[in-house]
Protein backbone atom coordinates (compact mmCIF):
# COMPACT_ATOMS: atom_id res chain seq x y z
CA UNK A 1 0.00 0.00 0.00
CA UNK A 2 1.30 3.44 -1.14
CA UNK A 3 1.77 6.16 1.57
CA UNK A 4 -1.20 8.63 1.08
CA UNK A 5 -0.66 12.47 1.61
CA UNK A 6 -4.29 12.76 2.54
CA UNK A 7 -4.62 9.54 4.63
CA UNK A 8 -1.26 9.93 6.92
CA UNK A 9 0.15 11.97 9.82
CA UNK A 10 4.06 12.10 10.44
CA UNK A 11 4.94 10.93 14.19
CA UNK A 12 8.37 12.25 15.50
CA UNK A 13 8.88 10.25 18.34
CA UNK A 14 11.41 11.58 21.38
CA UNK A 15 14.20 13.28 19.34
CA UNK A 16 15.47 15.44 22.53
CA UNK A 17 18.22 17.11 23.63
CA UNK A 18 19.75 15.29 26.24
CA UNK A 19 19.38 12.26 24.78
CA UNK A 20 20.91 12.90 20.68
CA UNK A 21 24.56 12.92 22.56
CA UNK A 22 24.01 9.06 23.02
CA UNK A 23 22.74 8.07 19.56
CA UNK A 24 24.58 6.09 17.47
CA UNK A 25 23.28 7.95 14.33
CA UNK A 26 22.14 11.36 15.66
CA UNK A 27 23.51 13.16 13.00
CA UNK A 28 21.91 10.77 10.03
CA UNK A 29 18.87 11.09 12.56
CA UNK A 30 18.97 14.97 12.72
CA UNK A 31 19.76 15.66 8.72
CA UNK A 32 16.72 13.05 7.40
CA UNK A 33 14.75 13.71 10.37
CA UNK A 34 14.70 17.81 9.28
CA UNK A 35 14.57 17.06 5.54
CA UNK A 36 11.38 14.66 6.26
CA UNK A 37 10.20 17.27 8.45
CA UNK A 38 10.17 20.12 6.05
CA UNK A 39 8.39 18.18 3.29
CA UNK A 40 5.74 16.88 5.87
CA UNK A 41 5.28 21.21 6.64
CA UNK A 42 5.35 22.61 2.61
CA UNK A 43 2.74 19.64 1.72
CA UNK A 44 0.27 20.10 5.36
CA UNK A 45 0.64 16.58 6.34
CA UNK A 46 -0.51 16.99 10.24
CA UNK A 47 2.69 16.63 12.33
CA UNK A 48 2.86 15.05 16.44
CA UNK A 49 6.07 15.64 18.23
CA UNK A 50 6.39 13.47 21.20
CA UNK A 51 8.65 14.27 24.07
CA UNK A 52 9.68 11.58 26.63
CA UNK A 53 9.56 12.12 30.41
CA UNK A 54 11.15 16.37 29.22
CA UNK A 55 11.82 17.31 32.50
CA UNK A 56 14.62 14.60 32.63
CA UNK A 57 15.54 14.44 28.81
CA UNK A 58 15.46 18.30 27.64
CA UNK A 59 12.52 18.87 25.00
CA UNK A 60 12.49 18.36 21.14
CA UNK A 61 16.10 19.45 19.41
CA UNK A 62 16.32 23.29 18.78
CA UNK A 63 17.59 22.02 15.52
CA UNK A 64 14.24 20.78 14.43
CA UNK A 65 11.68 23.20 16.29
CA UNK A 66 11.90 25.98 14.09
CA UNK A 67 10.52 23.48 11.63
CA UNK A 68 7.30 22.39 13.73
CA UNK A 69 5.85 25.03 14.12
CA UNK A 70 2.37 23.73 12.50
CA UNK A 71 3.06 20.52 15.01
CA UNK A 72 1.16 19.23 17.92
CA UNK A 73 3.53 18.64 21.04
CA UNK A 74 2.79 16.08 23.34
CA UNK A 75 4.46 14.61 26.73
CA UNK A 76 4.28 11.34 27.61
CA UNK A 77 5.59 8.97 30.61
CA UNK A 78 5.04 5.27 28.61
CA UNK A 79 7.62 4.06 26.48
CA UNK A 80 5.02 3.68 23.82
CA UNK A 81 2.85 6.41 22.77
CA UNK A 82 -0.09 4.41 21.98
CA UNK A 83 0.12 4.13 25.85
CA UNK A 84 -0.92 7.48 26.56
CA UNK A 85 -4.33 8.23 25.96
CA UNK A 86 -3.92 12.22 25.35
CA UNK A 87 -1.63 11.12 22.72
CA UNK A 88 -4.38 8.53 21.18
CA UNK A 89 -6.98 10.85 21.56
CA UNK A 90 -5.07 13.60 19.60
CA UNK A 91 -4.18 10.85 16.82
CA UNK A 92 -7.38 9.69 16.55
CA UNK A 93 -8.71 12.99 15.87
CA UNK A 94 -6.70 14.06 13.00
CA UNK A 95 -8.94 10.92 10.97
CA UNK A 96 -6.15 9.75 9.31
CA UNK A 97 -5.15 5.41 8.76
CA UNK A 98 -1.06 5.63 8.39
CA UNK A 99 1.16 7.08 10.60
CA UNK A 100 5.05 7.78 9.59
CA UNK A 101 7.25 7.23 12.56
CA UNK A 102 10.29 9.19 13.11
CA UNK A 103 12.76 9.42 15.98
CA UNK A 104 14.32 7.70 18.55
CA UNK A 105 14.84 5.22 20.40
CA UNK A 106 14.93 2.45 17.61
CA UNK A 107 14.14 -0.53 20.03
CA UNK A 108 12.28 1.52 22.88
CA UNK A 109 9.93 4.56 22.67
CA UNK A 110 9.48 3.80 18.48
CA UNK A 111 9.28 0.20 18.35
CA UNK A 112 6.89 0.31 21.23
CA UNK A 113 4.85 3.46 19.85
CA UNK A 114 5.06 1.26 16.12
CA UNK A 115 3.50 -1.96 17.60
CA UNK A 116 1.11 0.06 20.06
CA UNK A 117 -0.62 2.13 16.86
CA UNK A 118 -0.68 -1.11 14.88
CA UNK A 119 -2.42 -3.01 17.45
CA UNK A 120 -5.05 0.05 17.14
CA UNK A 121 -5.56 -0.73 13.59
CA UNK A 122 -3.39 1.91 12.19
CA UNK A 123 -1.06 1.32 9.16
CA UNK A 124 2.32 2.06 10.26
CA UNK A 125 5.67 3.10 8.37
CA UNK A 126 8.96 3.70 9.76
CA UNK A 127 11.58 5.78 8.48
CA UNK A 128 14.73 3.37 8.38
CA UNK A 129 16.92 6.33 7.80
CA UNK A 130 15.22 8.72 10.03
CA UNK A 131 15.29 6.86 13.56
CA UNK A 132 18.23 6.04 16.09
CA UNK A 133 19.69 3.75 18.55
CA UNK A 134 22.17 4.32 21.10
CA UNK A 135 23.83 1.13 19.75
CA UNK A 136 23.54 -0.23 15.89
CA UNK A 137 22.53 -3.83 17.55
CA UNK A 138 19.71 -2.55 19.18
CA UNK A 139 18.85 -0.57 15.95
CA UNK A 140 19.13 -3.53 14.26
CA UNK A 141 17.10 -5.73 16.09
CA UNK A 142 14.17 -3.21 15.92
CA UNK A 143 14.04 -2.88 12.69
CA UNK A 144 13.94 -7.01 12.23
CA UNK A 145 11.36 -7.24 14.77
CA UNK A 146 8.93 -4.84 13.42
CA UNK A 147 8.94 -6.20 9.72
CA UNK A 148 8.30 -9.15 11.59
CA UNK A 149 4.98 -7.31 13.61
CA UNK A 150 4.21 -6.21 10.01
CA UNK A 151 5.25 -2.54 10.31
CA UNK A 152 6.34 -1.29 7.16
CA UNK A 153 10.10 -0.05 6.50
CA UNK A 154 10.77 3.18 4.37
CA UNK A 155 13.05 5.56 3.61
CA UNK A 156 12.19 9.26 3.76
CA UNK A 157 12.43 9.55 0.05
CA UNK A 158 9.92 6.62 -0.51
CA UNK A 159 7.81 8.62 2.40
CA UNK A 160 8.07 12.25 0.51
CA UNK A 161 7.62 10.78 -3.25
CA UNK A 162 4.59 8.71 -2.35
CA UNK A 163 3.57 12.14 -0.93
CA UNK A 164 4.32 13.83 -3.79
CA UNK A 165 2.36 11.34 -5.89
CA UNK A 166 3.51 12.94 -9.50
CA UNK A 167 6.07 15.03 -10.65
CA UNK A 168 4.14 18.14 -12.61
CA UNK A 169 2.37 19.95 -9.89
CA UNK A 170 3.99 22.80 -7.94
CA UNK A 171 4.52 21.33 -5.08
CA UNK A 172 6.80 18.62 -6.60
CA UNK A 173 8.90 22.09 -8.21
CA UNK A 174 8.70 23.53 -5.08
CA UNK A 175 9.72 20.29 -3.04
CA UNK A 176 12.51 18.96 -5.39
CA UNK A 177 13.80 22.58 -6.00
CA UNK A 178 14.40 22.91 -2.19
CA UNK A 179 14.78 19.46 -0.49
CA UNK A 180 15.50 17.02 -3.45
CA UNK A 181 19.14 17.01 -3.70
């Protein structure tokens, strides 16, 4: 099933201050996570921006706020987000099937968030090269053991050009112009 720009909200899941010093990947997680980001914001897909337990972990990057500034941000105390119900409840709302998952941790708060909004009946897709681990095993193993849940691995450019849909309309100019490169 093809990602629809009509049908699907982007979920950045936990990419905070405190904790990008320990990633693995945080830069590959900060440049795709921004890029994704920006398309999501130029094409009005509805954006959630979860922050785990802030008081202990900082709040979202200051890298990436100035680019949610359409987004919903939510705190949460559960690994998983599906666990929160203010979270649900604000998902649920927006009407849309597929959620896009971005963020971090790989094998905690993502893979727990990923299998929590599936088991809701949502479809879910996450970004391969857009989420992080504080060790590549444990990134790893997530990713195996969410194809295996049936969660569906992208890439952000598989996310944005299912998006996109077709290449002559303006927002394709405007989109490959600017974030295509």
């Amino acid at each position: 099933m093809l990602i629809s720009p009509t049908n699907s909200t982007l979920l950045v899941i936990d990419i905070q201050e405190k904790l990008l010093p320990a990633l693995h990947n945080a830069e590959q997680l900060m440049l795709n996570s921004q890029w994704l980001i920006e398309v999501a914001d130029n094409l009005a897909i509805p954006t959630i921006v979860t922050e785990q337990y802030p008081q202990g972990l900082g709040h979202t990057s200051d890298q990436l706020v100035p680019y949610l500034s359409s987004a919903v941000f939510l705190e949460k105390e559960h690994f998983s987000a599906a666990e929160e119900l203010h979270i649900v409840e604000s998902v649920n709302k927006l009407n849309k099937e597929q959620l896009i998952l971005i963020g971090a941790e790989s094998h905690v708060c993502l893979l727990q968030t990923a299998l929590g909004f599936s088991e809701l009946g949502y479809d879910v897709y996450v970004v391969t090269d857009a989420i992080a681990s504080r060790k590549a095993s444990d990134y790893n193993t997530a990713l195996i053991r969410m194809q295996q849940n049936g969660i569906q691995l992208v890439t952000k450019e598989m996310v944005a050009f299912e998006w996109l849909h077709k290449c002559n309309t303006d927002s394709f100019r405007k989109i490959s112009k600017n974030y295509l490169r």
